[in-house]
Every structure is written in C-alpha cells, then in structure tokens.
PDB file of N, CA and C in Angstrom:
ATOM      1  N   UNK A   1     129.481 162.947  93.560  1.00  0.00           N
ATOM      2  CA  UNK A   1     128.103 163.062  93.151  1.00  0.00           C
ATOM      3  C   UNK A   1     127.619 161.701  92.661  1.00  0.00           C
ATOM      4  N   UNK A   2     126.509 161.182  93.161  1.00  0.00           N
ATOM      5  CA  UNK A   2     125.817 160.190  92.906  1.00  0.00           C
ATOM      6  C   UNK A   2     125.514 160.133  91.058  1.00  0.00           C
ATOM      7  N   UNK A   3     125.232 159.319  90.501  1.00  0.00           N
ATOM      8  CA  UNK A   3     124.664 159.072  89.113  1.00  0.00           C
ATOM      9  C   UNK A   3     123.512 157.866  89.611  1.00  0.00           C
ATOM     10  N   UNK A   4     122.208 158.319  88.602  1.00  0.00           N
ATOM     11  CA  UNK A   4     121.197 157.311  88.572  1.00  0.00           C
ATOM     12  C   UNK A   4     122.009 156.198  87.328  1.00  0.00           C
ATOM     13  N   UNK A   5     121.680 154.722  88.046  1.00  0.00           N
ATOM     14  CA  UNK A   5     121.878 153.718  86.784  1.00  0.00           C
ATOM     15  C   UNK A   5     120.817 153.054  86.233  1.00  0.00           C
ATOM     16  N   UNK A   6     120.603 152.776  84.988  1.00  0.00           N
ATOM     17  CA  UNK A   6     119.841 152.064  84.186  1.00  0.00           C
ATOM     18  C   UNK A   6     120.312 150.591  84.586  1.00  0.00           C
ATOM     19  N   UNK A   7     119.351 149.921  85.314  1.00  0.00           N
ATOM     20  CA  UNK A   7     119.672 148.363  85.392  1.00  0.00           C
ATOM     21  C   UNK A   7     119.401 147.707  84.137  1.00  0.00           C
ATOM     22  N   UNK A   8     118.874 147.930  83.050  1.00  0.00           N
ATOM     23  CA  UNK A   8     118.693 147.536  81.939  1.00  0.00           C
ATOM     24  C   UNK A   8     119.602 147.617  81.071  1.00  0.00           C
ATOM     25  N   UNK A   9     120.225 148.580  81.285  1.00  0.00           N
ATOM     26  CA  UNK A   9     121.753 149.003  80.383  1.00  0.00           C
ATOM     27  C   UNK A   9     122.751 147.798  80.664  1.00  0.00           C
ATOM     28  N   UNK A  10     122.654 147.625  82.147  1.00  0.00           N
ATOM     29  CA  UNK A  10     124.267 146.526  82.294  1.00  0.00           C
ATOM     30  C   UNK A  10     124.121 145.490  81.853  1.00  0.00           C
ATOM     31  N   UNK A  11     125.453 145.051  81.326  1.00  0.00           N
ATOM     32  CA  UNK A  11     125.206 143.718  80.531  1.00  0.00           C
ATOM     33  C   UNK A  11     125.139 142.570  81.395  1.00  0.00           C
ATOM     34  N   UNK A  12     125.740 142.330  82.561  1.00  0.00           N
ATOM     35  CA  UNK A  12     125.405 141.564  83.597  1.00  0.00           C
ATOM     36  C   UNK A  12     123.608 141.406  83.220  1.00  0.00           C
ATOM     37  N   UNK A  13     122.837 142.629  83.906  1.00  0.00           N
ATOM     38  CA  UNK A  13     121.640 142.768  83.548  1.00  0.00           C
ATOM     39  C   UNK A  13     120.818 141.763  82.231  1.00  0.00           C
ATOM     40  N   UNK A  14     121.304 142.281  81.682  1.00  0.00           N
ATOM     41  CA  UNK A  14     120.627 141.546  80.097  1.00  0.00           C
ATOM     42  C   UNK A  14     121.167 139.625  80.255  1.00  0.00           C
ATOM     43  N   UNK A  15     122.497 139.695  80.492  1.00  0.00           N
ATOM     44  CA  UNK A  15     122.857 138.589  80.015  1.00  0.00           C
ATOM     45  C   UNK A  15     121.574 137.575  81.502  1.00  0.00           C
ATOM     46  N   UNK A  16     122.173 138.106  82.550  1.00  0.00           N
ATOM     47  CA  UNK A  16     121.150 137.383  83.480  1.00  0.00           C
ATOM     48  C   UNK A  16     119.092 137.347  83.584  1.00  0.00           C
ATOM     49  N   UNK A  17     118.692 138.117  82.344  1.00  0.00           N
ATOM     50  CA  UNK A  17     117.372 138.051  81.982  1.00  0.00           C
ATOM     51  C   UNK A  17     117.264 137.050  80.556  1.00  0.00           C
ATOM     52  N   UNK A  18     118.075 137.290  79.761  1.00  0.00           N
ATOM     53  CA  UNK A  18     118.524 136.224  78.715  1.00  0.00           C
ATOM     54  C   UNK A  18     118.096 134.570  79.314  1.00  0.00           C
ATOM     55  N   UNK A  19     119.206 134.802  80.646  1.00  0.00           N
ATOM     56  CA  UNK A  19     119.292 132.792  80.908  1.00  0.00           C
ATOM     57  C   UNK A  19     118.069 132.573  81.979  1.00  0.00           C
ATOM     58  N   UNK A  20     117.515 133.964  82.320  1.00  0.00           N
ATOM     59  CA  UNK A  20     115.914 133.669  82.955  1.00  0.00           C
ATOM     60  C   UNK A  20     115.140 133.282  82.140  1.00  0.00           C
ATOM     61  N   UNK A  21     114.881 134.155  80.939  1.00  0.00           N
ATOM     62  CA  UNK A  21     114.061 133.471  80.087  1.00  0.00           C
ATOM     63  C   UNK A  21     114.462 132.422  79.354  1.00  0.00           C
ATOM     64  N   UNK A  22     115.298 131.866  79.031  1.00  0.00           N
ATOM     65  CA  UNK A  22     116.222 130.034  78.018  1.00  0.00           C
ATOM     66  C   UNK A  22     115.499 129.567  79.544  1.00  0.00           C
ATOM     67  N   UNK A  23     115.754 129.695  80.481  1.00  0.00           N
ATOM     68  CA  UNK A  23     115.587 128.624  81.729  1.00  0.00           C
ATOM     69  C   UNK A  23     114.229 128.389  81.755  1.00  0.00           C
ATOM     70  N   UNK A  24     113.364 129.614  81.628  1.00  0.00           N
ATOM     71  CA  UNK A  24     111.698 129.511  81.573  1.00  0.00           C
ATOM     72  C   UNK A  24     111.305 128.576  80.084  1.00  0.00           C
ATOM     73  N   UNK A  25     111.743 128.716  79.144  1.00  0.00           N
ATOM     74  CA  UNK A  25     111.458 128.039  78.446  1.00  0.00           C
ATOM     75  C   UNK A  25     111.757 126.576  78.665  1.00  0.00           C
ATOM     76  N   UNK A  26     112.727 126.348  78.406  1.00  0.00           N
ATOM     77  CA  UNK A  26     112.919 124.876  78.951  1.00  0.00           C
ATOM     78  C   UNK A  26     112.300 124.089  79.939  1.00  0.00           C
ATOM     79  N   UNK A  27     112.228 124.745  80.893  1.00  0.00           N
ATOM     80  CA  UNK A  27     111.244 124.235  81.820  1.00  0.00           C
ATOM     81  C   UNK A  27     109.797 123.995  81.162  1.00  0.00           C
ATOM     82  N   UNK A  28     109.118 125.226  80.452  1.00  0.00           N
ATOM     83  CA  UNK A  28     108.020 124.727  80.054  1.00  0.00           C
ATOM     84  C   UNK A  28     107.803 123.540  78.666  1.00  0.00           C
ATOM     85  N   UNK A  29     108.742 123.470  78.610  1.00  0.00           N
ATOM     86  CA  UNK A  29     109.143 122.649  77.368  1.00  0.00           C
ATOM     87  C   UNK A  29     108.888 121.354  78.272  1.00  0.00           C
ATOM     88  N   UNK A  30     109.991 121.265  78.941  1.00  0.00           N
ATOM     89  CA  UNK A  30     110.010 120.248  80.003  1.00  0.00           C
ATOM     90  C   UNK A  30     108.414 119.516  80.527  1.00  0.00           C
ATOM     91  N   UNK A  31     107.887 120.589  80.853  1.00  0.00           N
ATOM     92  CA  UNK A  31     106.572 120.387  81.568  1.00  0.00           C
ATOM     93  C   UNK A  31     105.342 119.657  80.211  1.00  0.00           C
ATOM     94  N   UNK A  32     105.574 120.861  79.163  1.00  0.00           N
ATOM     95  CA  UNK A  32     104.848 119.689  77.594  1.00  0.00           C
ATOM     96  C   UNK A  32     105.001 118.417  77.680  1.00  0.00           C
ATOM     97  N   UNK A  33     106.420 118.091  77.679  1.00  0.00           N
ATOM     98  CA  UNK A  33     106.907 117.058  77.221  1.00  0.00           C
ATOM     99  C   UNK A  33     106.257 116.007  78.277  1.00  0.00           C
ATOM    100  N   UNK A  34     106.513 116.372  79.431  1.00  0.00           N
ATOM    101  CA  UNK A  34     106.029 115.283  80.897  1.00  0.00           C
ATOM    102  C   UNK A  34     104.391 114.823  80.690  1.00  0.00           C
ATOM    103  N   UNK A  35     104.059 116.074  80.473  1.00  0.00           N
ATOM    104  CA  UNK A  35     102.221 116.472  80.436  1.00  0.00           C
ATOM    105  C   UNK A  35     101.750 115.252  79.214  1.00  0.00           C
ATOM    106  N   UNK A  36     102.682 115.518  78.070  1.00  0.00           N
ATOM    107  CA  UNK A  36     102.005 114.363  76.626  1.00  0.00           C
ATOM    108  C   UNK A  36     102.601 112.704  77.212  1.00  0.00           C
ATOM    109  N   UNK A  37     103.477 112.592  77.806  1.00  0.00           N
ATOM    110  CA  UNK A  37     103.647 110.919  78.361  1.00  0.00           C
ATOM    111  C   UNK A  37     102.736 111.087  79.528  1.00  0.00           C
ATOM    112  N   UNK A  38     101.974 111.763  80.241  1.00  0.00           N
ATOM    113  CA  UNK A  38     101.133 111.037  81.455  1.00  0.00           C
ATOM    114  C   UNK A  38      99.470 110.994  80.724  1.00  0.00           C
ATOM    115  N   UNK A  39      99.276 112.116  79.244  1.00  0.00           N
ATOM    116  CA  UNK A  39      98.118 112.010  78.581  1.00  0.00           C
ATOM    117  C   UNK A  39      98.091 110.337  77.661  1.00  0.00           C
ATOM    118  N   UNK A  40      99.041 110.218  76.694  1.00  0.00           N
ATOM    119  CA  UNK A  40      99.393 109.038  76.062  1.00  0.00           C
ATOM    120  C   UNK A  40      99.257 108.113  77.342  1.00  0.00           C
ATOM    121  N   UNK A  41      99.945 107.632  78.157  1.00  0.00           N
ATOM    122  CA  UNK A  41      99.617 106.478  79.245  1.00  0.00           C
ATOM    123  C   UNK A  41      98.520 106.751  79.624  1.00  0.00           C
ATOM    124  N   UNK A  42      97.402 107.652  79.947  1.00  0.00           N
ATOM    125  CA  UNK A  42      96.396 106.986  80.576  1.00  0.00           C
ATOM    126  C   UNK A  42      95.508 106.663  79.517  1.00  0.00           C
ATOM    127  N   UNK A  43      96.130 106.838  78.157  1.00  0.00           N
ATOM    128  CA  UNK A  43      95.037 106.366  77.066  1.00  0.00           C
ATOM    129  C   UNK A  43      95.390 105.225  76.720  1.00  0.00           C
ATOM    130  N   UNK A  44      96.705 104.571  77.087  1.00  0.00           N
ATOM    131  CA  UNK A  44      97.272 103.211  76.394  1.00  0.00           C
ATOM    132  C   UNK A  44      96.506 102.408  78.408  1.00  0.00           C
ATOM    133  N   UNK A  45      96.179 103.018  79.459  1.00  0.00           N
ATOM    134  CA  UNK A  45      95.560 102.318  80.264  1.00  0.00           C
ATOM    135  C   UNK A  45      94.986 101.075  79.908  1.00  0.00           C
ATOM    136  N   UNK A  46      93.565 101.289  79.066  1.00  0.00           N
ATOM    137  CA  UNK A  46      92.954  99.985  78.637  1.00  0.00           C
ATOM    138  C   UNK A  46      93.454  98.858  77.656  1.00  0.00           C
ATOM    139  N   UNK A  47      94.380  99.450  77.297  1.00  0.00           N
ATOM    140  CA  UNK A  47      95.144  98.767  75.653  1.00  0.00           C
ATOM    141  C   UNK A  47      96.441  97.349  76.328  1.00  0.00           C
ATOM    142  N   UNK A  48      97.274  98.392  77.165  1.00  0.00           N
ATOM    143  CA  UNK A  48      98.654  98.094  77.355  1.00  0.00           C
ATOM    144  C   UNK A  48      98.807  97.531  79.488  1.00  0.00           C
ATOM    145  N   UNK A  49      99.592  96.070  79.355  1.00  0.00           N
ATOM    146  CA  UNK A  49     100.482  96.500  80.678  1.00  0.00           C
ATOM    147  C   UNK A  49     100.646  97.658  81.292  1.00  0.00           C
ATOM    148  N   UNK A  50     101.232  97.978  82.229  1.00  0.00           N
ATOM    149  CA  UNK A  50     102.166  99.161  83.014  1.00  0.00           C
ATOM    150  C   UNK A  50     103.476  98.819  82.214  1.00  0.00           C
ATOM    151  N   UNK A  51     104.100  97.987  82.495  1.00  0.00           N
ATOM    152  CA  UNK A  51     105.305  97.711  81.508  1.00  0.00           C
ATOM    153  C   UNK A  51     105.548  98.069  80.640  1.00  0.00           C
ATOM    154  N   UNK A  52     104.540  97.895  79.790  1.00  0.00           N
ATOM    155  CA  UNK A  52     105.141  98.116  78.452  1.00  0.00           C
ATOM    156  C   UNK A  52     104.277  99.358  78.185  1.00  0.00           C
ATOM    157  N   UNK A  53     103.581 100.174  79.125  1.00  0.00           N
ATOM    158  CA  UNK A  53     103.506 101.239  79.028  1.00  0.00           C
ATOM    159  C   UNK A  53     104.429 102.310  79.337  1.00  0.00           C
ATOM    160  N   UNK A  54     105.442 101.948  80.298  1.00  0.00           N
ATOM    161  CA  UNK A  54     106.290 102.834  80.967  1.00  0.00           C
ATOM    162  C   UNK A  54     107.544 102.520  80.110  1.00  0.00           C
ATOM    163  N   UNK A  55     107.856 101.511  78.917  1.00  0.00           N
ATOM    164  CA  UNK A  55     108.423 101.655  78.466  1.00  0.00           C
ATOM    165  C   UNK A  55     108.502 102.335  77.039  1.00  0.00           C
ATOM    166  N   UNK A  56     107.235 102.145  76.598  1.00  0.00           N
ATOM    167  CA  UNK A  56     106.455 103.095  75.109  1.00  0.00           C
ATOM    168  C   UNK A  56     107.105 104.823  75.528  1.00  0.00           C
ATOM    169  N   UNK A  57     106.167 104.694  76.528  1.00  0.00           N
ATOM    170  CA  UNK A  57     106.483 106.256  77.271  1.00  0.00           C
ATOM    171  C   UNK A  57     107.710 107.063  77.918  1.00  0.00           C
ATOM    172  N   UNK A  58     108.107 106.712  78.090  1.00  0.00           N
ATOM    173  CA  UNK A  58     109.634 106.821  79.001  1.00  0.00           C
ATOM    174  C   UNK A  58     109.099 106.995  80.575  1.00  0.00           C
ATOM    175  N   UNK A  59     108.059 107.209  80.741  1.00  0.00           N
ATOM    176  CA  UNK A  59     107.615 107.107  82.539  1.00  0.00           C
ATOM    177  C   UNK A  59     108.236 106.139  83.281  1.00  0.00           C
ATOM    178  N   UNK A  60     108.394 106.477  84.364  1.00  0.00           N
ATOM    179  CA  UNK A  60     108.942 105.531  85.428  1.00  0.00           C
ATOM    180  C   UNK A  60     107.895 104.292  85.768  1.00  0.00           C
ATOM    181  N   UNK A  61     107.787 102.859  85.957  1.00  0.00           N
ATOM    182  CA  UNK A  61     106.887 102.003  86.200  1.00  0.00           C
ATOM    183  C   UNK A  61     105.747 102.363  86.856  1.00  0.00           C
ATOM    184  N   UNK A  62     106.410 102.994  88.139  1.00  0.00           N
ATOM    185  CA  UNK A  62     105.577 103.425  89.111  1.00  0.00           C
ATOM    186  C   UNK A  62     105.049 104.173  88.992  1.00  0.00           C
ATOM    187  N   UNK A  63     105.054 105.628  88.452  1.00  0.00           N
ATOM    188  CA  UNK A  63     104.318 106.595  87.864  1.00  0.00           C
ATOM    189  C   UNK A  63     102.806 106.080  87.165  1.00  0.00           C
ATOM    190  N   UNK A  64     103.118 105.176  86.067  1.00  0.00           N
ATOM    191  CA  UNK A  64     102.103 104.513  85.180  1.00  0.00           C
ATOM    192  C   UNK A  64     101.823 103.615  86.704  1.00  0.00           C
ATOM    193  N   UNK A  65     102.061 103.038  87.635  1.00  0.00           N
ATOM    194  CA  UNK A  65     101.049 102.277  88.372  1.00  0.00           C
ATOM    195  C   UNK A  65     100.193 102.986  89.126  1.00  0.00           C
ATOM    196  N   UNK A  66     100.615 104.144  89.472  1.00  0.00           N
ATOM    197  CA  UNK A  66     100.106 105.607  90.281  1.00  0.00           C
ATOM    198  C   UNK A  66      98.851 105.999  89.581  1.00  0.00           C
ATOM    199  N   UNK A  67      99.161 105.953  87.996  1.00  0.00           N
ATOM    200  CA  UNK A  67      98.168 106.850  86.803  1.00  0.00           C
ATOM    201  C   UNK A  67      97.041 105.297  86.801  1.00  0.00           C
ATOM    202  N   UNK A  68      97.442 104.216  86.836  1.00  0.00           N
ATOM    203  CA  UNK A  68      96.797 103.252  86.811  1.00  0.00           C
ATOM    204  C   UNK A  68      95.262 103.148  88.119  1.00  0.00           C
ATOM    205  N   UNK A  69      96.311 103.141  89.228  1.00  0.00           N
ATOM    206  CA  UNK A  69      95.563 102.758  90.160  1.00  0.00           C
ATOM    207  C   UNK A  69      94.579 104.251  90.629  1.00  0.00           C
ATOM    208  N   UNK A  70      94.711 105.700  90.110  1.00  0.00           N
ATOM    209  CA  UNK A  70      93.984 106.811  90.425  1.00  0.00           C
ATOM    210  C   UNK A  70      93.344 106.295  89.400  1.00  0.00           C
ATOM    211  N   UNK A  71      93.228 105.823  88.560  1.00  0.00           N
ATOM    212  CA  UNK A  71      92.148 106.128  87.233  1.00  0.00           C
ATOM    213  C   UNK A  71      90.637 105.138  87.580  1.00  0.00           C
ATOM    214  N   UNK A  72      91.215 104.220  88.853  1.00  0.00           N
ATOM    215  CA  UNK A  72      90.229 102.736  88.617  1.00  0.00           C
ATOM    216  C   UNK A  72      89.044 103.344  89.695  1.00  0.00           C
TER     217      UNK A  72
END
C-alpha cells in the first residue's frame, strides 16, 4: 500500500530550502554590495581619476572606465 509523503517533513527537504534561502541571501547581499561601489564611483566621476577610483572602490579599472565613458 502506497503512503502519501509530506515533502516538508524530510529533512533532506528542509535542510535543502535552508541553503536556498543562505544562498538567496548572499547573493542579494552580494548584489547591495556591487550596486553601492558602481553608485559611490559614478559620484567620485567628477572628483577622482578611474584609478584611483577603482581603487577607493574595489571595481575593476575597466568597469569605472565603462561607468565613465556611459556617463559622458
């Protein structure tokens, strides 16, 4: 005889919705974090080099020359 299962019950279940959501977070964490260094560089644009913007920021050079050259 068949039995209905609760997929919510197995711990497989839980533990693998657990590291869905830690993974979703991080990522959006991730995405904050990216989002405030490309806002900060295009405000240090008029102030700062690319250089020593991509180094304030942790951005890659090229990124800040990318954010540079869309902004002009």
């Amino acid at each position: 005889m068949l039995t209905q299962v609760n997929m919510e019950n197995l711990p497989s279940f839980r533990w693998g919705m657990e590291k869905g959501i830690e993974r979703g977070i991080e990522r959006g964490m991730e995405k904050g974090i990216q989002d405030e260094r490309l806002r900060l560089a295009h405000q240090l644009l008029d102030l700062l080099d690319d250089e020593t913007i991509a180094d304030k920021t942790g951005l890659p050079l090229e990124e800040v020359m990318a954010l540079r050259k869309a902004s002009s």
